[in-house]
PDB file of N, CA and C in Angstrom:
ATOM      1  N   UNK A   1     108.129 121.719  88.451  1.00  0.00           N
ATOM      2  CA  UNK A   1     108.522 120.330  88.488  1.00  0.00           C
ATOM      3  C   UNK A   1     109.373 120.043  87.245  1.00  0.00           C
ATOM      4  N   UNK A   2     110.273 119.795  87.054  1.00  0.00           N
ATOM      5  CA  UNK A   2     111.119 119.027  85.991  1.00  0.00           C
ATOM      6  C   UNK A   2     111.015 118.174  85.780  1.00  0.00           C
ATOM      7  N   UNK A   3     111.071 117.730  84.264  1.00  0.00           N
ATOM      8  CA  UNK A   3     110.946 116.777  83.569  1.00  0.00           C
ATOM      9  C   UNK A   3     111.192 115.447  84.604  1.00  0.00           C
ATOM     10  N   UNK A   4     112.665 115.691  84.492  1.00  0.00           N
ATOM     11  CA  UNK A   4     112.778 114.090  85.844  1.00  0.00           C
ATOM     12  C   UNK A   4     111.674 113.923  86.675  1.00  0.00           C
ATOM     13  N   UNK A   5     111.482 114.874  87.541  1.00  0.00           N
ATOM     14  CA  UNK A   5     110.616 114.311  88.291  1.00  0.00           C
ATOM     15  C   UNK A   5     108.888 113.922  87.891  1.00  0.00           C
ATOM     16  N   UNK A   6     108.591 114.665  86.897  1.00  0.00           N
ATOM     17  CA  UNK A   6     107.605 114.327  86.420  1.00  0.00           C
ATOM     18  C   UNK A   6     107.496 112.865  85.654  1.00  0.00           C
ATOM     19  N   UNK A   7     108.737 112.268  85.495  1.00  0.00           N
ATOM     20  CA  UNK A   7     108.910 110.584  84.955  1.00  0.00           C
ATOM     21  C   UNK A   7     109.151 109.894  85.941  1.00  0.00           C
ATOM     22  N   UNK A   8     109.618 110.447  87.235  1.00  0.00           N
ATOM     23  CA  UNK A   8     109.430 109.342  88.161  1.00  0.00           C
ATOM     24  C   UNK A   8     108.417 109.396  89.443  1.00  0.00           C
ATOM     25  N   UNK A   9     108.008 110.449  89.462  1.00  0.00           N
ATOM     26  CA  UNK A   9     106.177 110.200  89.671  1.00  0.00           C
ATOM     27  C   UNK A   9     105.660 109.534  89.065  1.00  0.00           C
ATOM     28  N   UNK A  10     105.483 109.531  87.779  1.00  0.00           N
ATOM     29  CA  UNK A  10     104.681 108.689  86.811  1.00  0.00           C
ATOM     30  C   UNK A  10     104.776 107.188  87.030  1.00  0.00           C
ATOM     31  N   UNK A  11     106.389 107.103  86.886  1.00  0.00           N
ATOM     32  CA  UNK A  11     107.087 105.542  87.390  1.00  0.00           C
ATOM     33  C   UNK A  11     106.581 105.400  88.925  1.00  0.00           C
ATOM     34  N   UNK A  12     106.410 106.181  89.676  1.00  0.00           N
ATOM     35  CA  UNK A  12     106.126 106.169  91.050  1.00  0.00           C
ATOM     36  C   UNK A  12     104.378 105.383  90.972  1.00  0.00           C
ATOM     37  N   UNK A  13     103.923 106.016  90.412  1.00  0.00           N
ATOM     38  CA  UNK A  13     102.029 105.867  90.257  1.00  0.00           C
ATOM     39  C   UNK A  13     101.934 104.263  89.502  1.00  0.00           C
ATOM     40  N   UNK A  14     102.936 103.830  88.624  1.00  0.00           N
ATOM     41  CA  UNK A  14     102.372 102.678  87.987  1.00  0.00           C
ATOM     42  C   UNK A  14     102.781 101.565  89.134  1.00  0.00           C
ATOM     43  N   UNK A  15     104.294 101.846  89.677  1.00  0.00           N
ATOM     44  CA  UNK A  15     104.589 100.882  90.797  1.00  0.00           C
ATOM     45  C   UNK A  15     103.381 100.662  91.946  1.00  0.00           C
ATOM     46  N   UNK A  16     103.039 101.709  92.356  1.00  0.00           N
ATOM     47  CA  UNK A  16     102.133 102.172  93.586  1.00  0.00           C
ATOM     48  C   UNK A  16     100.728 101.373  93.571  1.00  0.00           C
ATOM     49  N   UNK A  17     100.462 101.720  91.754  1.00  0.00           N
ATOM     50  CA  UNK A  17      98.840 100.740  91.615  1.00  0.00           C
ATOM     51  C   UNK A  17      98.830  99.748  91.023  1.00  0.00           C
ATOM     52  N   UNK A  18     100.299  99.010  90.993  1.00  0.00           N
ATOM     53  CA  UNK A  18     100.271  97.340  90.248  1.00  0.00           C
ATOM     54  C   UNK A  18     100.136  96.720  91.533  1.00  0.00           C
ATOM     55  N   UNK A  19     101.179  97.499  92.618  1.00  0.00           N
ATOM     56  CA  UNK A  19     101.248  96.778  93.955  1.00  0.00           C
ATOM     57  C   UNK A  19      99.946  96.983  94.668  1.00  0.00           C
ATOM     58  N   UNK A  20      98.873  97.713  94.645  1.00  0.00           N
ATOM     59  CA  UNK A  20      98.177  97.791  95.205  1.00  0.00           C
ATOM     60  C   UNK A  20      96.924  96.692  94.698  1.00  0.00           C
ATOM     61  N   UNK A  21      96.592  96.816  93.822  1.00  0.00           N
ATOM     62  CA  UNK A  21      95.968  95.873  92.584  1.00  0.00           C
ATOM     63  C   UNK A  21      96.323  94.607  92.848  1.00  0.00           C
ATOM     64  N   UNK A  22      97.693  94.329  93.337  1.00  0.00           N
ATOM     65  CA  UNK A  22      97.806  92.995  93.729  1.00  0.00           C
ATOM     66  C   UNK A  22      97.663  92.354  94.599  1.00  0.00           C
ATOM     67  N   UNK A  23      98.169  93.541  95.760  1.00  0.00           N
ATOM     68  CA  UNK A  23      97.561  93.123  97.473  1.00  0.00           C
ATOM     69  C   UNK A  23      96.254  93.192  97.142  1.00  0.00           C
ATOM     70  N   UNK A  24      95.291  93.854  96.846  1.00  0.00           N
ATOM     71  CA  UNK A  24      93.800  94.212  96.883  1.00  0.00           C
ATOM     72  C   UNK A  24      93.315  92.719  96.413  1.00  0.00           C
ATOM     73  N   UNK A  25      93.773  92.046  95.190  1.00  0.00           N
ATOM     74  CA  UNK A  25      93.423  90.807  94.417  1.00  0.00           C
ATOM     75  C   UNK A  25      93.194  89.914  95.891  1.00  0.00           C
ATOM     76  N   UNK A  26      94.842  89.894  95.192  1.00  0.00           N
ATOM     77  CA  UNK A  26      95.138  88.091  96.439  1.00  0.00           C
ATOM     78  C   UNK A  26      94.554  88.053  97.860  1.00  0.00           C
ATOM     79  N   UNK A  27      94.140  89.421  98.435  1.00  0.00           N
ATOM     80  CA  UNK A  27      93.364  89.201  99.700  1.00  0.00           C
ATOM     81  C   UNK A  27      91.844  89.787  99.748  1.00  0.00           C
ATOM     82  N   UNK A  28      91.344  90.047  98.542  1.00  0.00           N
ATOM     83  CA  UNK A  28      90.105  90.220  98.201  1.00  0.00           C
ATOM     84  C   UNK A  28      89.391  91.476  98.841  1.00  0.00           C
ATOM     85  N   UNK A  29      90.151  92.641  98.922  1.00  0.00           N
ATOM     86  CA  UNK A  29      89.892  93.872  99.238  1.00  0.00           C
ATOM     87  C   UNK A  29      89.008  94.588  97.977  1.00  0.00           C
ATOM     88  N   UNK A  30      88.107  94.986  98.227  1.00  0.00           N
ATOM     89  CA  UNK A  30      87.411  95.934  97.062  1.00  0.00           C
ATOM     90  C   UNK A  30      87.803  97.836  96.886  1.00  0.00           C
ATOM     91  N   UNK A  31      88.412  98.853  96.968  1.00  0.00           N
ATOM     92  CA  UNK A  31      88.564  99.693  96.399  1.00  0.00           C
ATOM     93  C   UNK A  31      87.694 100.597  95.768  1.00  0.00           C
ATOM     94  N   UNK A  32      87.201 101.779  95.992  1.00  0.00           N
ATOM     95  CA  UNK A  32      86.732 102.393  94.958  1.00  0.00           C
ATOM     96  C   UNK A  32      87.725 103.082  93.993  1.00  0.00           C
ATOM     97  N   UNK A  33      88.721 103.982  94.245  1.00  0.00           N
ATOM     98  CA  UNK A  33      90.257 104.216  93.719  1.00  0.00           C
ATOM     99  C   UNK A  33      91.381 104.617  94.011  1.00  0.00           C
ATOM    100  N   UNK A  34      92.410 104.665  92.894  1.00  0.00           N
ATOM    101  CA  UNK A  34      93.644 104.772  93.466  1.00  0.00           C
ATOM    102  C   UNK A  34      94.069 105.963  93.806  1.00  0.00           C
ATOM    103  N   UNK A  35      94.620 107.461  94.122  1.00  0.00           N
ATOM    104  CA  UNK A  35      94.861 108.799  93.443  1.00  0.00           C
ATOM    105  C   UNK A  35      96.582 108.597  93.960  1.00  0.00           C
ATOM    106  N   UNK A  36      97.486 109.066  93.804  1.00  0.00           N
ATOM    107  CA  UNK A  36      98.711 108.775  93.804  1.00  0.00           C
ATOM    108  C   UNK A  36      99.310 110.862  93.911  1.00  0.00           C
ATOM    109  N   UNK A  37      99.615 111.027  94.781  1.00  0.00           N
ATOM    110  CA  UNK A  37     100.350 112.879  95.546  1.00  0.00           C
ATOM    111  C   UNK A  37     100.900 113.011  95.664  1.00  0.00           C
ATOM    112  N   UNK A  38     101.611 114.526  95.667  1.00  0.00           N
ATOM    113  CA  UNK A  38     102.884 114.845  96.512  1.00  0.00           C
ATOM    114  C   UNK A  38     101.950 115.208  98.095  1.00  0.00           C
ATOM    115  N   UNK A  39     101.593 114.562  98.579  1.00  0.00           N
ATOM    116  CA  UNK A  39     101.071 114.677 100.082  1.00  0.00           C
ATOM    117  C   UNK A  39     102.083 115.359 101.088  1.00  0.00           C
ATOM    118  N   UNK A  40     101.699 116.403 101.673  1.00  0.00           N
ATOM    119  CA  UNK A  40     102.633 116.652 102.150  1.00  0.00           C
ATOM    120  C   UNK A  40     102.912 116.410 103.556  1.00  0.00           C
ATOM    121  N   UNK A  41     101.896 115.977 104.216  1.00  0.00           N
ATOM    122  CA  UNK A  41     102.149 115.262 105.740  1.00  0.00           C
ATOM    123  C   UNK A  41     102.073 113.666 106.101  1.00  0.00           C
ATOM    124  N   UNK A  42     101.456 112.987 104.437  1.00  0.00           N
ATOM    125  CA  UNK A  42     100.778 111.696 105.132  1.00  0.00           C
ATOM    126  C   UNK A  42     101.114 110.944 104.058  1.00  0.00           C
ATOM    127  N   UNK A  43     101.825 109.796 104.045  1.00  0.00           N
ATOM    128  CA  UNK A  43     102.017 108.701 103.559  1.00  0.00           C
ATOM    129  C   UNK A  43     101.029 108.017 102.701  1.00  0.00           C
ATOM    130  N   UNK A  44     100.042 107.974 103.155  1.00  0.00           N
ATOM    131  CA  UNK A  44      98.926 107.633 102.391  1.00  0.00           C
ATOM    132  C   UNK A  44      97.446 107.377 103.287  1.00  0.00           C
ATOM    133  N   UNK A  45      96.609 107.561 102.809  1.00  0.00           N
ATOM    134  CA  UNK A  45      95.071 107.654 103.446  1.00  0.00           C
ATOM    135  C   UNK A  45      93.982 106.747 102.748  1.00  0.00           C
ATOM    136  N   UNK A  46      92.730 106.660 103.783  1.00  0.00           N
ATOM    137  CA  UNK A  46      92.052 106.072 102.940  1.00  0.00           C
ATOM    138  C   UNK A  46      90.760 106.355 103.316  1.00  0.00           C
ATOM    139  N   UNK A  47      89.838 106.805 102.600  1.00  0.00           N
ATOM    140  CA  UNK A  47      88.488 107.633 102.820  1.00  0.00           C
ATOM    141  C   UNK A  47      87.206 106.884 102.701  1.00  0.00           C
ATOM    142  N   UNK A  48      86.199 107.226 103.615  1.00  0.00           N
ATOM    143  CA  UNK A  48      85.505 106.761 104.040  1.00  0.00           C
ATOM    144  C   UNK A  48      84.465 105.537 102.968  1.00  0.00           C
ATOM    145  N   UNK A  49      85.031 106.606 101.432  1.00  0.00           N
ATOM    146  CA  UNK A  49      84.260 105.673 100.361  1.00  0.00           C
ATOM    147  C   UNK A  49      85.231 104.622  99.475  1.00  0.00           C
ATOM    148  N   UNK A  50      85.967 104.205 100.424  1.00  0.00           N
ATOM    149  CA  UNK A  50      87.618 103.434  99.448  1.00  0.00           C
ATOM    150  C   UNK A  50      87.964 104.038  98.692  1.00  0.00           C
ATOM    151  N   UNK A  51      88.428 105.435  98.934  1.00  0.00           N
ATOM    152  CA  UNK A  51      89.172 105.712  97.853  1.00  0.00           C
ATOM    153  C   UNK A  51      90.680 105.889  98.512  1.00  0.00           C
ATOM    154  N   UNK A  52      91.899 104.726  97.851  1.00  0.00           N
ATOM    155  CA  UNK A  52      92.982 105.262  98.904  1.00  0.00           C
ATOM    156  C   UNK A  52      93.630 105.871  98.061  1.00  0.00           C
ATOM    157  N   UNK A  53      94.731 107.188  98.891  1.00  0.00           N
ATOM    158  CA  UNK A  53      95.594 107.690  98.481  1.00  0.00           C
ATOM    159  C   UNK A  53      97.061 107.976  98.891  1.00  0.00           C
ATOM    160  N   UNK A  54      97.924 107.568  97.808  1.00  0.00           N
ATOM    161  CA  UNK A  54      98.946 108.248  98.625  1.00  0.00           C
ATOM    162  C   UNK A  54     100.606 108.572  97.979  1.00  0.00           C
ATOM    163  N   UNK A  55     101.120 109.337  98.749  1.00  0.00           N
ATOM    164  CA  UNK A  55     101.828 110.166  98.540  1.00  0.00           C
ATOM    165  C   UNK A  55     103.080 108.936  97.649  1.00  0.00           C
ATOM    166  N   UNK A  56     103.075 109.613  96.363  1.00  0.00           N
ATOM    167  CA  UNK A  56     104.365 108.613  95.176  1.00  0.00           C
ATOM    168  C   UNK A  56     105.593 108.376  95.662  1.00  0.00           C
ATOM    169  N   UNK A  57     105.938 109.234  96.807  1.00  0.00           N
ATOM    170  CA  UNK A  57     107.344 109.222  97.531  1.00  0.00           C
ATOM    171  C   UNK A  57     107.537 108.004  98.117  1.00  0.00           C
ATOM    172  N   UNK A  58     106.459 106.888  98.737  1.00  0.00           N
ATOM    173  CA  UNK A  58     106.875 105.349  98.900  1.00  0.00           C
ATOM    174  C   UNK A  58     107.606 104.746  98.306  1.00  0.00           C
ATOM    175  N   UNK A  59     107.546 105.145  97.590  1.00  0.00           N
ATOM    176  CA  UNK A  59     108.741 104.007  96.240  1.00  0.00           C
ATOM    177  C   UNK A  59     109.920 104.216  96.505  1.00  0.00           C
ATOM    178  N   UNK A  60     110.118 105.306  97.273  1.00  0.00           N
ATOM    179  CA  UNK A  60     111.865 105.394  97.481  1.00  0.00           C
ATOM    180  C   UNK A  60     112.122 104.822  99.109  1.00  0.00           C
ATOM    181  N   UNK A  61     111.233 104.022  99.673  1.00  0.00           N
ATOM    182  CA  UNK A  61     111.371 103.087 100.954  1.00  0.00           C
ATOM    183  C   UNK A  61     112.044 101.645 100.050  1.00  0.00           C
ATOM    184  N   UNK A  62     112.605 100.847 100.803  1.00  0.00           N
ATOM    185  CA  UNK A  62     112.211  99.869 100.790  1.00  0.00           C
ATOM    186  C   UNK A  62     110.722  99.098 100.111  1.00  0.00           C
ATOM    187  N   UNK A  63     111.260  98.041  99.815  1.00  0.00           N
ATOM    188  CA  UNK A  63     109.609  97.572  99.023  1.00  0.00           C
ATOM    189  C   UNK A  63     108.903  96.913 100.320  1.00  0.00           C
ATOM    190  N   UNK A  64     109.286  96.541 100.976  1.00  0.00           N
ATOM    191  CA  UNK A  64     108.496  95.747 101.834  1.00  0.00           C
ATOM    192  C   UNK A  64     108.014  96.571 103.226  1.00  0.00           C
ATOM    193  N   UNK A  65     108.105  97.899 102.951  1.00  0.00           N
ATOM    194  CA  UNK A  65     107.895  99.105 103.646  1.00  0.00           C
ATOM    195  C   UNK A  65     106.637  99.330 102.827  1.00  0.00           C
ATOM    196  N   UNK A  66     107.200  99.993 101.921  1.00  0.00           N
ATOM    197  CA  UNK A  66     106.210 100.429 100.496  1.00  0.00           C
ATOM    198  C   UNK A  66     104.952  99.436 100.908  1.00  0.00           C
ATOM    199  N   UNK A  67     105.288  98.067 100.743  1.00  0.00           N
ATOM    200  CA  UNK A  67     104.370  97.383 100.851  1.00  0.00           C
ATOM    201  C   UNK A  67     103.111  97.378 101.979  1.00  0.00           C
ATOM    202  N   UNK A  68     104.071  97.435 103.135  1.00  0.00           N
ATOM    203  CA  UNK A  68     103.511  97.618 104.235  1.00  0.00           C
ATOM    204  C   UNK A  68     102.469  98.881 104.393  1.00  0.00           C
ATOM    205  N   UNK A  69     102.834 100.369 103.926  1.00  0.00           N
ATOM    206  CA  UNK A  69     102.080 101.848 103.893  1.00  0.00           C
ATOM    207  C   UNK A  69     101.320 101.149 103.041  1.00  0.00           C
ATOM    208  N   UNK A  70     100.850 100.457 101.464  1.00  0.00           N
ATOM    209  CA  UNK A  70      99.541 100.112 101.042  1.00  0.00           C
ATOM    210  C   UNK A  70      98.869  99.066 101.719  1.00  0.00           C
ATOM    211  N   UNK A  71      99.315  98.346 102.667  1.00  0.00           N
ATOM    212  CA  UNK A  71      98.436  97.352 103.623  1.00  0.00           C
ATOM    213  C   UNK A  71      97.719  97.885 104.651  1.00  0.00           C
ATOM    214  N   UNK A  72      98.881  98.776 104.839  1.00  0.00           N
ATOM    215  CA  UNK A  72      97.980  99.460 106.359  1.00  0.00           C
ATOM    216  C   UNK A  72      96.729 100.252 105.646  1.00  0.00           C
ATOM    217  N   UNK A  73      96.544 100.881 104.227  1.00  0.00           N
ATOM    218  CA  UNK A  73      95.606 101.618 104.159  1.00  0.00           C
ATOM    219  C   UNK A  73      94.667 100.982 103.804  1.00  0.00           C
ATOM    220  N   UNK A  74      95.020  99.414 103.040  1.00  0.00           N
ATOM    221  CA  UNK A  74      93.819  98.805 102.610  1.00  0.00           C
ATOM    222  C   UNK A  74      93.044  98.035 104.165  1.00  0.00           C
ATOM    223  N   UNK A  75      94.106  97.601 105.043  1.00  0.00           N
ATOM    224  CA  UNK A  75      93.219  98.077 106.445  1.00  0.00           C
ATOM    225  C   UNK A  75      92.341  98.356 106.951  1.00  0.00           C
ATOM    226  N   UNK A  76      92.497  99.652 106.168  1.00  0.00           N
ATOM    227  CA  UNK A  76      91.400 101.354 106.574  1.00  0.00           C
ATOM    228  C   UNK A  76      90.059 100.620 105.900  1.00  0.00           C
ATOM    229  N   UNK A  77      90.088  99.590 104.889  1.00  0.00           N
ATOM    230  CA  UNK A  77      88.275  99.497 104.318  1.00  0.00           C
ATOM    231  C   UNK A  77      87.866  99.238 105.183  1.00  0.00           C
ATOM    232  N   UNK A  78      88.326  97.980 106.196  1.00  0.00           N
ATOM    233  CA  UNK A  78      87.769  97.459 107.367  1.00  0.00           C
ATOM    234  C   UNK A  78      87.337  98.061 107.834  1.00  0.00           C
ATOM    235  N   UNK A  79      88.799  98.372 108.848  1.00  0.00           N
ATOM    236  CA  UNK A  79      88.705  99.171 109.900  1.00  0.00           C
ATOM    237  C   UNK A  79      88.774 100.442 110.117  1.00  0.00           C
ATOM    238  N   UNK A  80      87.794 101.565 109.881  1.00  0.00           N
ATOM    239  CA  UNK A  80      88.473 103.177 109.981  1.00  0.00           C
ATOM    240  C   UNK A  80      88.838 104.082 110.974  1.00  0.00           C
ATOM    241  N   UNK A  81      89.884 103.231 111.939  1.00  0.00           N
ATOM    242  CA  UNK A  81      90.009 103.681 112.902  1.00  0.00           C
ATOM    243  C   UNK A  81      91.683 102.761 113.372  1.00  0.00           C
ATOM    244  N   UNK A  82      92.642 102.736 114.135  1.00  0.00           N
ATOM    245  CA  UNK A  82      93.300 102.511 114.716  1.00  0.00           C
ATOM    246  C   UNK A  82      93.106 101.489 116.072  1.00  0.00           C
ATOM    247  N   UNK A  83      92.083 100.942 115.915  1.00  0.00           N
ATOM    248  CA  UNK A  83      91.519 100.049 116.782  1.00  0.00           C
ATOM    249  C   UNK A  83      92.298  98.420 116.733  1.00  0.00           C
ATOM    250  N   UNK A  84      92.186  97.846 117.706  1.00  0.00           N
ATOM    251  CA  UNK A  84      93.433  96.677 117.792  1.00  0.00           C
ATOM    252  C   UNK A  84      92.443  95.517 116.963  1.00  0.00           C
ATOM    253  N   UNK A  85      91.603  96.066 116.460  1.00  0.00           N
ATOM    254  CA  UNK A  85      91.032  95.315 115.308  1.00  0.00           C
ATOM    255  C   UNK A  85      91.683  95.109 114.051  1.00  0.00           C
ATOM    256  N   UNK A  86      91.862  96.622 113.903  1.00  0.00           N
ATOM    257  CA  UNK A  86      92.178  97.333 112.948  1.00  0.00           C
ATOM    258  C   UNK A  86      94.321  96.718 112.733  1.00  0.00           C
ATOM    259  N   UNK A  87      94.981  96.543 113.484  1.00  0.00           N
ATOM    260  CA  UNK A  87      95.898  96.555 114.073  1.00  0.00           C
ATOM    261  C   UNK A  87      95.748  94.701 113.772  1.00  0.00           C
ATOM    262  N   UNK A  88      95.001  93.906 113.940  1.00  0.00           N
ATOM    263  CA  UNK A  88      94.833  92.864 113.872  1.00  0.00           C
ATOM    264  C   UNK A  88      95.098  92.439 112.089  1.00  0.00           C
ATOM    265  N   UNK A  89      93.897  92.845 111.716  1.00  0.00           N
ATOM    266  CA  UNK A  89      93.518  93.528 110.341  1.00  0.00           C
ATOM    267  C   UNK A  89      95.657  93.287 109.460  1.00  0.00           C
ATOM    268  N   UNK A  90      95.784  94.522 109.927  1.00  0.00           N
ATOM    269  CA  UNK A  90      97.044  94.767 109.365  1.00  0.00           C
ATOM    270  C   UNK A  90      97.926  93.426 109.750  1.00  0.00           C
ATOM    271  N   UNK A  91      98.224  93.194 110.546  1.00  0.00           N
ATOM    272  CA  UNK A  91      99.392  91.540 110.874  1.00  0.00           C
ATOM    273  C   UNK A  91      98.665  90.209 110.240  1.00  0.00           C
ATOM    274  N   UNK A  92      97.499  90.369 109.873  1.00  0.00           N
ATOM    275  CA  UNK A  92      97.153  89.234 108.831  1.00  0.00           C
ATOM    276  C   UNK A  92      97.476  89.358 107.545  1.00  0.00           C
ATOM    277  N   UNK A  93      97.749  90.563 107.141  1.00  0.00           N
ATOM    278  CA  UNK A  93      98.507  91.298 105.591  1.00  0.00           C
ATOM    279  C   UNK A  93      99.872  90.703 105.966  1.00  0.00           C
ATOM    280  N   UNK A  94     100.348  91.428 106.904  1.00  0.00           N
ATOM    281  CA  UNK A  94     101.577  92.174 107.078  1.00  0.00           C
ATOM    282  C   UNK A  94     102.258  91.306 108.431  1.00  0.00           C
ATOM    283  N   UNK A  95     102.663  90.042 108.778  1.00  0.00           N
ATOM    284  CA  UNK A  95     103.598  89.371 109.995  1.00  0.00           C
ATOM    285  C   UNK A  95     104.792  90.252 110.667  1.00  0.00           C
ATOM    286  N   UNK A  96     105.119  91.405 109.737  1.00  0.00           N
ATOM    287  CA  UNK A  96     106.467  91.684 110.265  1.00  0.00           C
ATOM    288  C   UNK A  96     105.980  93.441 110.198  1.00  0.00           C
ATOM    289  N   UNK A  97     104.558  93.816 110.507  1.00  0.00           N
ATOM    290  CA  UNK A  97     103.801  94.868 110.506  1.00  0.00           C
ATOM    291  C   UNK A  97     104.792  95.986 111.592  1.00  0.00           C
ATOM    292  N   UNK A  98     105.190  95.329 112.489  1.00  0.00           N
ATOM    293  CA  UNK A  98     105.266  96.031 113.940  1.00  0.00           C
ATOM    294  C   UNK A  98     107.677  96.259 113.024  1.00  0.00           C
ATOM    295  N   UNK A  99     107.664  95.883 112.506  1.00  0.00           N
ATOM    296  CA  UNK A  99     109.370  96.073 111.897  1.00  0.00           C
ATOM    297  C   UNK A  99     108.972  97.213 110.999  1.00  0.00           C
ATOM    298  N   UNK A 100     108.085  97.154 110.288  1.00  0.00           N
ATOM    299  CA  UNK A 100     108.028  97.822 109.352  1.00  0.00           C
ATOM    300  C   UNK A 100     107.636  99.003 109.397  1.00  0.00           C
ATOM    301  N   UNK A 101     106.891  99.478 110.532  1.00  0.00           N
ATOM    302  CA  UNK A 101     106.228 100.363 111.207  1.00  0.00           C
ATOM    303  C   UNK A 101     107.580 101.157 111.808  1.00  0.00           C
ATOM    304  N   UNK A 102     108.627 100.449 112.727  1.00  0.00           N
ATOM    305  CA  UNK A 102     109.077 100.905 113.484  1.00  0.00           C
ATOM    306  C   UNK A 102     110.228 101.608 111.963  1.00  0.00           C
ATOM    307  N   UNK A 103     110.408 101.379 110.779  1.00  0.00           N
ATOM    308  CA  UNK A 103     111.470 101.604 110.273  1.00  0.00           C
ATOM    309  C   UNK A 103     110.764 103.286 109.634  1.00  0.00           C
ATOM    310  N   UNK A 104     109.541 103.279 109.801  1.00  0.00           N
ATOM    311  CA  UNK A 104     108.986 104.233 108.973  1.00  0.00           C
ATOM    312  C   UNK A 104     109.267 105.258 110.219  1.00  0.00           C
ATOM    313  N   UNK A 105     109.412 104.710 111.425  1.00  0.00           N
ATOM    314  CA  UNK A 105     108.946 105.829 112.561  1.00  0.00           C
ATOM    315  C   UNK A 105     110.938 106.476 112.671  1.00  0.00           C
ATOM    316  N   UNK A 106     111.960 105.574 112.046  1.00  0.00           N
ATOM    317  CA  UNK A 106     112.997 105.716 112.278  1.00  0.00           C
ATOM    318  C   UNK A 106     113.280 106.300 110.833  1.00  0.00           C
ATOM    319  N   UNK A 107     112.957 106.521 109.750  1.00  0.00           N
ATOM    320  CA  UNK A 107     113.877 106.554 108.462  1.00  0.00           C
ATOM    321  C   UNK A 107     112.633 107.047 108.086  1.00  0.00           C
ATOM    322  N   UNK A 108     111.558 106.903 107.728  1.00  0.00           N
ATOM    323  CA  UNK A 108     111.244 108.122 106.508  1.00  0.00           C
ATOM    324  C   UNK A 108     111.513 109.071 106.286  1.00  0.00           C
ATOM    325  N   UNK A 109     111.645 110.266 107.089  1.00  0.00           N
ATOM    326  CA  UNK A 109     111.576 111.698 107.298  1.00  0.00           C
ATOM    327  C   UNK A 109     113.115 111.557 106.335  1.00  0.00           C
ATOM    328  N   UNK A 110     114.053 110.589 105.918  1.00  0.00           N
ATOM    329  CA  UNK A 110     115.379 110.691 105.299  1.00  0.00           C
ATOM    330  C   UNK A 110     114.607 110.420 103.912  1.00  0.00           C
ATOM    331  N   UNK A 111     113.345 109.545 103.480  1.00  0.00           N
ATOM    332  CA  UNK A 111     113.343 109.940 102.256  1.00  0.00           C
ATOM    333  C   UNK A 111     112.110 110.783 101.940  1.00  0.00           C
ATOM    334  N   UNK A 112     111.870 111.282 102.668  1.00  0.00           N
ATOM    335  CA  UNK A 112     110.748 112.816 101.882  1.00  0.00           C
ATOM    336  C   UNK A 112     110.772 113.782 101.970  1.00  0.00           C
ATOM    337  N   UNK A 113     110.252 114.978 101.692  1.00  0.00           N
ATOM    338  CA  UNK A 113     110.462 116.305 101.870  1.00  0.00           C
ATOM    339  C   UNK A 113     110.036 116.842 102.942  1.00  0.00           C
ATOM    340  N   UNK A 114     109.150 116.243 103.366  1.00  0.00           N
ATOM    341  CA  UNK A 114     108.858 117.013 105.014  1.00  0.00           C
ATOM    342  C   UNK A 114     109.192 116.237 106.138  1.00  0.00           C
ATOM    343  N   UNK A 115     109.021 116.734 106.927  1.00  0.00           N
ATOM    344  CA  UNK A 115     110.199 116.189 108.524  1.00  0.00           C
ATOM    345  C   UNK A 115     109.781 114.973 108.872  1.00  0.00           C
ATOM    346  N   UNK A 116     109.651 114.491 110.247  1.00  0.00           N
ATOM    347  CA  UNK A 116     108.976 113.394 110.496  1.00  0.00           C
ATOM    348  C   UNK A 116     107.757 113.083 110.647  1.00  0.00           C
ATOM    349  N   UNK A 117     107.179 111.964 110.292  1.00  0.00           N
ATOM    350  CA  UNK A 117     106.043 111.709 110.176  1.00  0.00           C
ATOM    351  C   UNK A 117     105.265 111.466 111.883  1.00  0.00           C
ATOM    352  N   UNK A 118     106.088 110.990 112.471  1.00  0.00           N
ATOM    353  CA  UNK A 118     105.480 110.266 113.897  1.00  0.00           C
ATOM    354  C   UNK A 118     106.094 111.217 114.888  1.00  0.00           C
TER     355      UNK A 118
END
């Protein structure tokens, strides 16, 4: 890893857990923690004991993308499953959930290292 990239991971991890810290606040999500990866298939996850994680490469979306991949995982405390609960869950974060979704299913694979996600 080179220097560069090792400063904008870093820059990647502080963006990743101010924004998360803030969605988590203002809608009163609890967390156990943050871990911040080079993940190599998944955007970000979130495990059964709140701990979410995810891959530092968000930061090079759009912010309101970005935004969207830490909503959908804080989601996951709820709901741990893909259930239209869960799906519910997310459009009370997120109004423009189903745009933001569709841009990840069209354009990520242009900003990360591995192919497409969907």
């Amino acid at each position: 890893m080179t220097l560069k990239e090792k400063e904008y991971r870093e820059q990647s991890r502080e963006i990743i857990t101010k924004t998360v810290e803030a969605i988590s606040l203002q809608h009163r999500y609890k967390y156990n923690r943050i871990s911040i990866r080079n993940q190599k298939t998944r955007l970000g996850s979130c495990s059964s004991k709140g701990n979410l994680n995810f891959n530092w490469q968000i930061v090079k979306f759009p912010k309101v993308v970005m935004e969207y991949v830490i909503k959908h995982e804080l989601a996951h405390l709820i709901h741990h499953n893909h259930s239209k609960n869960f799906w519910n869950e997310v459009e009370k974060l997120d109004s423009d959930y189903k745009i933001n979704h569709k841009w990840l299913k069209d354009n990520a694979h242009k900003y990360l290292k591995f192919g497409r996600i969907y």
